[in-house]
N, C-alpha and C. Protein backbone atom coordinates (compact mmCIF):
# COMPACT_ATOMS: atom_id res chain seq x y z
N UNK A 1 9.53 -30.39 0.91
CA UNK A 1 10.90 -30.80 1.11
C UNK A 1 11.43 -30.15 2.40
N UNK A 2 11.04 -30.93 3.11
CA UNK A 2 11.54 -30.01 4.93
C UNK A 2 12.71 -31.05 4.96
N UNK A 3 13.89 -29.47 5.56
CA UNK A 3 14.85 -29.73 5.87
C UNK A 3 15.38 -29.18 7.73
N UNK A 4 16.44 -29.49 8.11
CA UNK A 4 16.66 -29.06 9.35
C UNK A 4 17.16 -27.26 9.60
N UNK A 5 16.77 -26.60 10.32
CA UNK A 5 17.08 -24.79 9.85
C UNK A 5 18.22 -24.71 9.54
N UNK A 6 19.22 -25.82 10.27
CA UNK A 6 20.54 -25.74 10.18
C UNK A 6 21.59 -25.68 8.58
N UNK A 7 20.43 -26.17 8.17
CA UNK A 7 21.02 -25.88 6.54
C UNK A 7 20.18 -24.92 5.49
N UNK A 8 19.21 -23.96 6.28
CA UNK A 8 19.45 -23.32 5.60
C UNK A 8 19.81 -22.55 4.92
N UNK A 9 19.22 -22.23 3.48
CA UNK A 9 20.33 -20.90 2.56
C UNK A 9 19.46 -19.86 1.78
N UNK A 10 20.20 -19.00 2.23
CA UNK A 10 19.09 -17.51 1.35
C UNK A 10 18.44 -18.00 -0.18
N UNK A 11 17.02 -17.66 0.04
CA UNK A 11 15.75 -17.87 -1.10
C UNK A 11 14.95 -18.93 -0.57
N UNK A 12 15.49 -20.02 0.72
CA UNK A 12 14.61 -20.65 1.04
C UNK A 12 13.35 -20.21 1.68
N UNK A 13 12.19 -21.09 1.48
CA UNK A 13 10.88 -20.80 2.57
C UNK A 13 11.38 -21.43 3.96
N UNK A 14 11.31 -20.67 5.41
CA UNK A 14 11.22 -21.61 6.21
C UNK A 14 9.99 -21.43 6.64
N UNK A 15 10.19 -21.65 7.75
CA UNK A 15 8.93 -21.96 8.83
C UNK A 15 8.99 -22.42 10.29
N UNK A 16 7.99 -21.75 11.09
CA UNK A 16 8.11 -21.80 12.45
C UNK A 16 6.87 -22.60 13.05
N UNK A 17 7.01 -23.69 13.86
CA UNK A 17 5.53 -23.95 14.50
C UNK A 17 5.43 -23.26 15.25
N UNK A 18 4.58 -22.77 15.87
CA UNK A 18 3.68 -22.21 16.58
C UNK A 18 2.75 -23.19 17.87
N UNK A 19 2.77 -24.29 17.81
CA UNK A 19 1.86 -24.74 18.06
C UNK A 19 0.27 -25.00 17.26
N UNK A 20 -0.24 -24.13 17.54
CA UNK A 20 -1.76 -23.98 16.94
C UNK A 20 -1.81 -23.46 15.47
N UNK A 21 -0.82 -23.03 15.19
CA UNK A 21 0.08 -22.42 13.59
C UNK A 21 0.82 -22.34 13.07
N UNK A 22 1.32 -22.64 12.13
CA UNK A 22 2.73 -22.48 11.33
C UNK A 22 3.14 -20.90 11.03
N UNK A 23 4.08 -20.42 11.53
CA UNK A 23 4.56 -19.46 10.40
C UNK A 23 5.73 -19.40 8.95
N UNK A 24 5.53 -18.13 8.19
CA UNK A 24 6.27 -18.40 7.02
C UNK A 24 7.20 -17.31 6.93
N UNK A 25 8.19 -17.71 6.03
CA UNK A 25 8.37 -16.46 5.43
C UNK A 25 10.20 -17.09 4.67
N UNK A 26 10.92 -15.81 3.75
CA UNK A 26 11.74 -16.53 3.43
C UNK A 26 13.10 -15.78 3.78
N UNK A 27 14.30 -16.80 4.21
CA UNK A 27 15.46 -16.51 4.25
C UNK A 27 15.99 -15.38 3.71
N UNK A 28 16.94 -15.18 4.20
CA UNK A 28 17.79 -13.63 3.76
C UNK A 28 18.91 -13.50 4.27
N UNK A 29 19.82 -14.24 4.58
CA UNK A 29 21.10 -14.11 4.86
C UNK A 29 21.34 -13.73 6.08
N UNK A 30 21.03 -14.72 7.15
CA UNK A 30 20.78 -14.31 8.53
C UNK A 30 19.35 -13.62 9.21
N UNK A 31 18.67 -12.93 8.17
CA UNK A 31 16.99 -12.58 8.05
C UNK A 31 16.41 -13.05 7.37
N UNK A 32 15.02 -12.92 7.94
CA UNK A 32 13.98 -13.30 7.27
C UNK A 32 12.75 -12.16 7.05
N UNK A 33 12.43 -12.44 5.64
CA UNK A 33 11.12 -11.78 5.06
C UNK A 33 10.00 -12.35 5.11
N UNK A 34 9.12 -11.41 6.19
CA UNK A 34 7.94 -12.38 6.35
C UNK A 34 6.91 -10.74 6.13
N UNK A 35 5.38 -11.34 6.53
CA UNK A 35 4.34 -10.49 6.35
C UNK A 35 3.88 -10.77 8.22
N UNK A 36 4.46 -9.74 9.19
CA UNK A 36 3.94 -10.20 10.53
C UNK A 36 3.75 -8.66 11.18
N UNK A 37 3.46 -7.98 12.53
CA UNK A 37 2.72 -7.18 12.85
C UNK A 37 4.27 -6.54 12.82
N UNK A 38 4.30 -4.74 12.92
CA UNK A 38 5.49 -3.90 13.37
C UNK A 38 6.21 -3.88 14.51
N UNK A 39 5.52 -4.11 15.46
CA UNK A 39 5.99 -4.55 16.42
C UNK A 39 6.51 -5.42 16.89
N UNK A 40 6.79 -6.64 15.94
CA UNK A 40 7.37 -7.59 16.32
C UNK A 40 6.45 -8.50 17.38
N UNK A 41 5.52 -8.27 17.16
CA UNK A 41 4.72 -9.39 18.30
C UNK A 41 4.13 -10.48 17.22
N UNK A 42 4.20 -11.75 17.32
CA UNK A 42 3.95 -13.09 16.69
C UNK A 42 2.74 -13.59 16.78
N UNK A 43 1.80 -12.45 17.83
CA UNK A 43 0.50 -13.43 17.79
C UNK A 43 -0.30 -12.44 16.52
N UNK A 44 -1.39 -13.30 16.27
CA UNK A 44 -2.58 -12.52 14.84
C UNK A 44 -3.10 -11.34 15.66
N UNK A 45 -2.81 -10.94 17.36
CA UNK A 45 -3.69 -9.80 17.96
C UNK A 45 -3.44 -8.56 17.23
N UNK A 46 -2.17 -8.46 16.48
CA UNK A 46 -1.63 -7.05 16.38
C UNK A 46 -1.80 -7.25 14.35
N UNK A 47 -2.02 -7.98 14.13
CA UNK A 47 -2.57 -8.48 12.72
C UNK A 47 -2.88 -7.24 11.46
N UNK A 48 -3.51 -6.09 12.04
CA UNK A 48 -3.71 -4.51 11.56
C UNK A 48 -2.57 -3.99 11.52
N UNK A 49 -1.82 -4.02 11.89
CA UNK A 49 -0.24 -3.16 11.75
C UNK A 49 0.87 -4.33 10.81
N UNK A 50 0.36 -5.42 10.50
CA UNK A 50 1.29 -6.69 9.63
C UNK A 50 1.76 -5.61 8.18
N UNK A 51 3.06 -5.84 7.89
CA UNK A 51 3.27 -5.27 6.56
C UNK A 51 4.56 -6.62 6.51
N UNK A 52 4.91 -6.33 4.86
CA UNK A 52 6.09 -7.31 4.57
C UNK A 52 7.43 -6.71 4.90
N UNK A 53 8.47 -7.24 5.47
CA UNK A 53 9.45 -6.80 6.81
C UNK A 53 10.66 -7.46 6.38
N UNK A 54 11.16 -7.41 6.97
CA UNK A 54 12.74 -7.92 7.13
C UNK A 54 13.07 -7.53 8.53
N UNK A 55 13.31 -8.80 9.06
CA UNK A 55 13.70 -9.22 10.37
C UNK A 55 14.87 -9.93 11.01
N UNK A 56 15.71 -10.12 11.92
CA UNK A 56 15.90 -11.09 12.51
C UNK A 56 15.76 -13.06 12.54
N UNK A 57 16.41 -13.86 12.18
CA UNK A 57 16.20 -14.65 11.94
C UNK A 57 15.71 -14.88 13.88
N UNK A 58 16.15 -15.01 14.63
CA UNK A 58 16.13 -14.99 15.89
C UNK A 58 14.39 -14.47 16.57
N UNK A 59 14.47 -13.20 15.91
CA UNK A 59 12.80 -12.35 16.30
C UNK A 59 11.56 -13.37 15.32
N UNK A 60 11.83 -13.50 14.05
CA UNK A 60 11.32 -14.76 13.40
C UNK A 60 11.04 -16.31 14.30
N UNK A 61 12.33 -16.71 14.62
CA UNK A 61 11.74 -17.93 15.40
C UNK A 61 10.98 -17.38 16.78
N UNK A 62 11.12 -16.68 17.40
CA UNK A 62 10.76 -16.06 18.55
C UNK A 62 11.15 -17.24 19.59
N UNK A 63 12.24 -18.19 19.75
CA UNK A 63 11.98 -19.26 20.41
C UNK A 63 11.82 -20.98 20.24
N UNK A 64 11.03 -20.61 19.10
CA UNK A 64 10.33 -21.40 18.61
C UNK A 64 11.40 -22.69 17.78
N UNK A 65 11.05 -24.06 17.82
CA UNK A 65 11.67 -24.49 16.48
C UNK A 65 11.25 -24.32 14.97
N UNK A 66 12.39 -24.00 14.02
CA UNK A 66 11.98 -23.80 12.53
C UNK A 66 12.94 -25.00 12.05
N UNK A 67 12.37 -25.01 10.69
CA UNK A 67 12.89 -25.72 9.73
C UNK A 67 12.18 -24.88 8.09
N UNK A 68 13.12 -25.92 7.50
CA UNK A 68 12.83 -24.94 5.96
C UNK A 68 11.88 -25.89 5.66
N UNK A 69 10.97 -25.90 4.25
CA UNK A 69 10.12 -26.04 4.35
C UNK A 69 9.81 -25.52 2.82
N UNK A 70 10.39 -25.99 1.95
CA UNK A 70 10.12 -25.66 0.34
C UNK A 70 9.16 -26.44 -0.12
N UNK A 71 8.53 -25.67 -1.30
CA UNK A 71 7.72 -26.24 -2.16
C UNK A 71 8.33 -26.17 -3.30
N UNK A 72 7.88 -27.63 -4.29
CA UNK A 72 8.81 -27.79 -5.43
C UNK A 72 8.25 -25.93 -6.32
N UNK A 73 9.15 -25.18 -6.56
CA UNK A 73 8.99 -23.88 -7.12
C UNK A 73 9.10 -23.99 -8.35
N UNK A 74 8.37 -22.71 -9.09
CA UNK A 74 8.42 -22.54 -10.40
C UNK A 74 10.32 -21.32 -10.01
N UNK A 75 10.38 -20.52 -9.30
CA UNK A 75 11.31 -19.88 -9.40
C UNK A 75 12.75 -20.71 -8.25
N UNK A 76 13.97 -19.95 -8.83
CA UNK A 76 14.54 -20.61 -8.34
C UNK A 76 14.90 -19.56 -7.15
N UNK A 77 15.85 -20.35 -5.36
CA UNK A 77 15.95 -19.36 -4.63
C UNK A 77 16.49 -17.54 -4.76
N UNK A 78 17.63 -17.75 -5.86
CA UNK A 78 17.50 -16.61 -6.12
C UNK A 78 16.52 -15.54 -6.50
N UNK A 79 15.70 -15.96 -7.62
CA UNK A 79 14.50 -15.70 -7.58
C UNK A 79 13.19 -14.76 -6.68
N UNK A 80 13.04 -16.52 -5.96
CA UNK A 80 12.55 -16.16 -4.55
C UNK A 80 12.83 -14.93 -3.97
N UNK A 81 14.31 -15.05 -3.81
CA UNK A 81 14.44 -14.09 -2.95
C UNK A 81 14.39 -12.63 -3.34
N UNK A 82 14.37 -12.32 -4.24
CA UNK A 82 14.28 -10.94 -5.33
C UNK A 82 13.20 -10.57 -5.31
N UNK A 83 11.86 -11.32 -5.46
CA UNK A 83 10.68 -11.21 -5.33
C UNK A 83 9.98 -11.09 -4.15
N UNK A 84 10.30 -11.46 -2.86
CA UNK A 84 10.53 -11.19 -1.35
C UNK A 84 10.92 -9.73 -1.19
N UNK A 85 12.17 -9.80 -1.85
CA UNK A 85 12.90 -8.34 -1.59
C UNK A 85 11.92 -7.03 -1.58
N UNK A 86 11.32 -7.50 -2.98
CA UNK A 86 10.98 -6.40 -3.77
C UNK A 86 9.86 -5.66 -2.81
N UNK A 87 8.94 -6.60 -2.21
CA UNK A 87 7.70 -6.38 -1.53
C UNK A 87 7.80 -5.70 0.04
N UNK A 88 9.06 -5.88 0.26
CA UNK A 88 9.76 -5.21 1.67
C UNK A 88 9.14 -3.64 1.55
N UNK A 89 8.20 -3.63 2.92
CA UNK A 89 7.62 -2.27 3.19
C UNK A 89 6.48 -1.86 2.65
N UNK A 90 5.70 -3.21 1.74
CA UNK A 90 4.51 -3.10 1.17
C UNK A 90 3.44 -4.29 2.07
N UNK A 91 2.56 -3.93 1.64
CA UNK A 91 1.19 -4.83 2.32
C UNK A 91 0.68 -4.71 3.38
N UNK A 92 0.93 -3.30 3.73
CA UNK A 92 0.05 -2.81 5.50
C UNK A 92 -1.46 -2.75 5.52
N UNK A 93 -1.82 -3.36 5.85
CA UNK A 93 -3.40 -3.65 6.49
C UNK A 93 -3.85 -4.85 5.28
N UNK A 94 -3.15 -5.32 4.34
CA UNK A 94 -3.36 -6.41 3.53
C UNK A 94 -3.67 -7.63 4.33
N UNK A 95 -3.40 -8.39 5.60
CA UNK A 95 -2.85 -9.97 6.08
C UNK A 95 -4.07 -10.11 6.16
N UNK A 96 -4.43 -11.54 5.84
CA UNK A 96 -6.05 -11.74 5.78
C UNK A 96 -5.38 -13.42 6.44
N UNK A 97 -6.21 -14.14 7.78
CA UNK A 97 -5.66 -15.29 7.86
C UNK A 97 -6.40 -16.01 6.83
N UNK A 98 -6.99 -16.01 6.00
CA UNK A 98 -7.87 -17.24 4.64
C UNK A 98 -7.39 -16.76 3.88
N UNK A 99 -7.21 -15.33 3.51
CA UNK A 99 -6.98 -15.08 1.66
C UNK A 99 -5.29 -14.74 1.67
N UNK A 100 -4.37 -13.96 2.83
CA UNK A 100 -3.48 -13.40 2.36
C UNK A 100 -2.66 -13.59 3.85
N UNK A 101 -1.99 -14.85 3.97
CA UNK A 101 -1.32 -14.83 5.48
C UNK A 101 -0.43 -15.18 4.79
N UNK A 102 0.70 -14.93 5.95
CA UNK A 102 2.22 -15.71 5.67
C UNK A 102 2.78 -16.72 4.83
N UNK A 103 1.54 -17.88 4.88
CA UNK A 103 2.41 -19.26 3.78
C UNK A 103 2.07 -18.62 2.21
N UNK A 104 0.86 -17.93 2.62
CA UNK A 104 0.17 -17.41 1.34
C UNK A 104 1.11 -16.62 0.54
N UNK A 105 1.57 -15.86 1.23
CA UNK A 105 3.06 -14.74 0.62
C UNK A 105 4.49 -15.84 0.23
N UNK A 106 4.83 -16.22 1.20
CA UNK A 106 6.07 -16.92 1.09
C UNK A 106 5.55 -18.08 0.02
N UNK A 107 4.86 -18.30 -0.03
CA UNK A 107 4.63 -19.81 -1.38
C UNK A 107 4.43 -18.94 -2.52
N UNK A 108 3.66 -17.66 -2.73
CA UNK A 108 3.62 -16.79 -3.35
C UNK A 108 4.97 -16.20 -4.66
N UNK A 109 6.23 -15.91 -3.28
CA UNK A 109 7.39 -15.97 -3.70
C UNK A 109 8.09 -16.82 -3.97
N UNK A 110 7.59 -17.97 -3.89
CA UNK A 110 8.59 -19.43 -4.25
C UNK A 110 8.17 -19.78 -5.36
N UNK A 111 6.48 -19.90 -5.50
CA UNK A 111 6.15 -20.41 -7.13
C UNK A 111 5.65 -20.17 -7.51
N UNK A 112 4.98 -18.34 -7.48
CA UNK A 112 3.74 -17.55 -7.91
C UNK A 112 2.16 -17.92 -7.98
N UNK A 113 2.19 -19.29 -6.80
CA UNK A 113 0.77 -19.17 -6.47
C UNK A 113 0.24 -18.81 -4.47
N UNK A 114 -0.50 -18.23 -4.48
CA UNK A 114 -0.97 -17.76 -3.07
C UNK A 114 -1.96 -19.10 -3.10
N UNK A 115 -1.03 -19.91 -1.74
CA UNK A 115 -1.16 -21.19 -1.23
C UNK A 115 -1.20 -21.14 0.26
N UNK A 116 -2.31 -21.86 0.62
CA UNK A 116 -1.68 -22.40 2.30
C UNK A 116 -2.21 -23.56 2.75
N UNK A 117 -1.04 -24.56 2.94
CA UNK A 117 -1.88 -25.72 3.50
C UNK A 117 -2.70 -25.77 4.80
N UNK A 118 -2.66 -24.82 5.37
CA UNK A 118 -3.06 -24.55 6.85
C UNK A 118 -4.44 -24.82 6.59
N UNK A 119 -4.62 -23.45 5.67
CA UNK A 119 -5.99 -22.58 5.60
C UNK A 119 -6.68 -24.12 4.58
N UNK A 120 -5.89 -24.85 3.96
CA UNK A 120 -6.66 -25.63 3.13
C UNK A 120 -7.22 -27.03 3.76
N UNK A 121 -6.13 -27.41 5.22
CA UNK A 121 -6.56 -28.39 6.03
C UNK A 121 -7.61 -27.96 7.09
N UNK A 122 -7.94 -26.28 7.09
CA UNK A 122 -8.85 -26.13 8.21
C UNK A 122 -10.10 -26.21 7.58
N UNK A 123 -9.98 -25.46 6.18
CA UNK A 123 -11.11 -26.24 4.93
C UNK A 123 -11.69 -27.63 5.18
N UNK A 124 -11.04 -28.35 5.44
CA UNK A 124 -11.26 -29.42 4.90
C UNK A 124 -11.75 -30.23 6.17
N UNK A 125 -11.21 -29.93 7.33
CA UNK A 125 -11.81 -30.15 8.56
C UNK A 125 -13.47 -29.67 8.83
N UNK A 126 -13.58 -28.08 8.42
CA UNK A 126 -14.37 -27.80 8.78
C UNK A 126 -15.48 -28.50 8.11
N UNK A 127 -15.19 -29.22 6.88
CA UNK A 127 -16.15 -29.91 5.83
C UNK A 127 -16.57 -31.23 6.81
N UNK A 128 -15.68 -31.60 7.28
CA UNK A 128 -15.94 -33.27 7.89
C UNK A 128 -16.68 -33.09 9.32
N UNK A 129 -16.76 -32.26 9.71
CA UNK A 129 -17.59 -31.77 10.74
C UNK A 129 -18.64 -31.43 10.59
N UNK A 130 -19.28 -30.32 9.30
CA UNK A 130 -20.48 -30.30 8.73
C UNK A 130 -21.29 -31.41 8.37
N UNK A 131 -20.26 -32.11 7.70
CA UNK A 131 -20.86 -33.50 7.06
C UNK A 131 -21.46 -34.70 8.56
N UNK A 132 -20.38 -34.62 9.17
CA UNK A 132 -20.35 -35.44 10.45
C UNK A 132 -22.35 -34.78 11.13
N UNK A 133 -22.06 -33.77 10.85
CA UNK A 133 -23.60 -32.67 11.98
C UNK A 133 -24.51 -33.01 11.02
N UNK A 134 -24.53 -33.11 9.85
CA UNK A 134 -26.02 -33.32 8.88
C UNK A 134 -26.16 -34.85 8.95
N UNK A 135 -25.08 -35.74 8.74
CA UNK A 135 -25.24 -37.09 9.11
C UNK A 135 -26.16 -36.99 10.52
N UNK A 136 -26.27 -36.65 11.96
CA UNK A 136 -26.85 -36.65 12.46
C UNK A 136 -27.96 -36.57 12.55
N UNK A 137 -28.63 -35.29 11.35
CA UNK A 137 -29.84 -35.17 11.36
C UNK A 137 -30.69 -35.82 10.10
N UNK A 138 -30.00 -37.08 9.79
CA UNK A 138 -30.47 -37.94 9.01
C UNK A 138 -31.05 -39.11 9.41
């Protein structure tokens, strides 16, 4: 259910493209709770120093366009956002980009499953390419 950033409201998931990546994380009343490096740098280089934060809605987009970006949830935004809260200042050296990245957390807190469509469309790519290379050697 993507909406424009302009409406969003604390407990939502948004999200930032990136270009080559999406980022996640969820609303907070002018901030956002995400899992990204201490320093505030947005690329995966600094990825070892990532803990769960509270930021800047502004340092969050870095620029970038966002929009929200919900999944139908088992919890509701309040919820969400309590469960976000709670994790603020936990998960340093945890960010894994396959098992434990950003959508993975923020979908995490929306409907208690660690999800990412990213990681599940690069799955699924990487399958049609294998398949595509053994077709060859048939």
């Amino acid at each position: 259910m993507k909406r424009p950033i302009e409406e969003v409201r604390s407990g939502d998931v948004i999200c930032v493209d990136r270009g080559l990546y999406r980022h996640y994380g969820v609303y907070d009343h002018g901030k956002v709770i995400d899992i990204s490096p201490a320093n505030g740098d947005n690329s995966l280089q600094n990825k070892h120093t990532a803990h769960i934060r509270k930021r800047s809605l502004r340092s969050f987009l870095d620029g970038d366009p966002g929009y929200v970006d919900n999944s139908p949830g088992l919890y509701s935004r309040k919820q969400t956002l309590k469960r976000a809260r709670a994790e603020i200042g936990s998960g340093r050296n945890t960010y894994d980009l396959v098992f434990n990245n950003c959508e993975h957390k923020a979908r995490e807190w929306q409907t208690g499953q660690k999800r990412s469509e990213q990681v599940e469309d690069a799955i699924g790519v990487v399958g049609k390419v294998a398949s595509a290379i053994l077709e060859l050697f048939r």
